[in-house]
Protein backbone atom coordinates (compact mmCIF):
# COMPACT_ATOMS: atom_id res chain seq x y z
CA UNK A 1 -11.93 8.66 9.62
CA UNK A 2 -11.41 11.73 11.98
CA UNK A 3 -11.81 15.37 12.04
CA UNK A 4 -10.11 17.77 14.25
CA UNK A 5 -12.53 20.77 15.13
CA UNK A 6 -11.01 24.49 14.33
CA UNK A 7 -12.21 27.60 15.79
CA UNK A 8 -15.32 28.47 14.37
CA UNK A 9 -16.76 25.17 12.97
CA UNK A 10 -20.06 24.04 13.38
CA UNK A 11 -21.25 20.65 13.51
CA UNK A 12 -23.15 21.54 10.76
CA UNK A 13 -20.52 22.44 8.35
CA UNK A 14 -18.31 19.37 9.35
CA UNK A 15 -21.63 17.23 8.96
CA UNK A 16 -21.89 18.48 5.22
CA UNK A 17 -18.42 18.60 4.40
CA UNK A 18 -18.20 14.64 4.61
CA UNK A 19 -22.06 14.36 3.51
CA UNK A 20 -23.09 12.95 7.07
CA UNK A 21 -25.83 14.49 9.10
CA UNK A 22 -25.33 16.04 12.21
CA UNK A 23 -27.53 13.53 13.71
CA UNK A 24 -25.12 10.93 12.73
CA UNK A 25 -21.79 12.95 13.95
CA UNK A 26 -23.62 13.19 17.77
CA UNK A 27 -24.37 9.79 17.97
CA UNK A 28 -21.17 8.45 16.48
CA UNK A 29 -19.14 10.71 19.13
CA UNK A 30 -21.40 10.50 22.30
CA UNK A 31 -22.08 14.32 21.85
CA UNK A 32 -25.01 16.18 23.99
CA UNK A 33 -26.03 18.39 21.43
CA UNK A 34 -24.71 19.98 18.32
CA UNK A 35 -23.32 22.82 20.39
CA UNK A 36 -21.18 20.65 22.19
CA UNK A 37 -17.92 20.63 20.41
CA UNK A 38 -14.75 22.64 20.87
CA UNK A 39 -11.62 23.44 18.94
CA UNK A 40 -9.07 20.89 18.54
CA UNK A 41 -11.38 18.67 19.50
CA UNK A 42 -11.32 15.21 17.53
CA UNK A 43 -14.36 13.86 16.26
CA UNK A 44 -15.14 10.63 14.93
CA UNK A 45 -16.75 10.93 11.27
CA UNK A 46 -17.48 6.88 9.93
CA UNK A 47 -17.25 4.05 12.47
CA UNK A 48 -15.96 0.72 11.20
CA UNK A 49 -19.10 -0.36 9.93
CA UNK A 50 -19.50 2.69 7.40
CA UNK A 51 -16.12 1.25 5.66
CA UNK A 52 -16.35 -0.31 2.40
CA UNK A 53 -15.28 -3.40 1.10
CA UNK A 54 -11.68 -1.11 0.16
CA UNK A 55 -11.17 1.07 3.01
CA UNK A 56 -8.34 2.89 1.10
CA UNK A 57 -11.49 4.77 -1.08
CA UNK A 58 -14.08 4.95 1.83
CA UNK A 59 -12.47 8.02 3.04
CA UNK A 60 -13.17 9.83 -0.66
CA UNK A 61 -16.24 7.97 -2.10
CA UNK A 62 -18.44 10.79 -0.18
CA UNK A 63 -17.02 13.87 -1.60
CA UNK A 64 -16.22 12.23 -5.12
CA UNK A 65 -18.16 13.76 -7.79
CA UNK A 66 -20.54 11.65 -9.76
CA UNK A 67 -19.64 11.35 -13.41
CA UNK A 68 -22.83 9.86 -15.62
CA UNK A 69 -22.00 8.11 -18.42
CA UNK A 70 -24.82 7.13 -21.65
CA UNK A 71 -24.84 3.99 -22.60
CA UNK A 72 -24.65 3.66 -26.21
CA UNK A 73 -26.36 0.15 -27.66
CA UNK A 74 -23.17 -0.36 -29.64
CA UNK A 75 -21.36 -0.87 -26.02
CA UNK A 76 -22.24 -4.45 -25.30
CA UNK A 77 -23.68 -6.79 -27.35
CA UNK A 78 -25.41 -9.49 -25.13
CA UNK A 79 -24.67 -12.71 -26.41
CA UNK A 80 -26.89 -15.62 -26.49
């Protein structure tokens, strides 16, 4: 996954917007510091290795909400 830098962006807020750390975003691109990005550049965001085992959700599992769900002991009966 990508991400083209706008005018104004910080590493920071790109970092949180895919729940990455900066740390993470200036190793993955080779970057000297956090300071060292520029509009329309394009930064990398998940190498391969970060994909799932279905890339077509790896993009989206980060900024998914988390739904809980109680299990109720009438669910699933274990059966012997």
């Amino acid at each position: 996954m990508t991400h083209t830098v706008t005018e104004g962006e910080t590493l920071a807020q790109i970092a949180q917007n895919y729940d990455v750390t900066v740390e993470h975003l200036i190793a993955l691109n080779n970057l000297a510091s956090a300071e060292a990005i520029t509009a329309g550049q394009t930064l990398l965001i998940n190498d391969a290795s970060d994909l799932s085992a279905n890339p077509a959700t790896a993009s989206t599992q980060s900024t998914r909400p988390f739904r809980y769900y109680s299990v109720d002991p009438d669910d699933a009966k274990k059966e012997d």
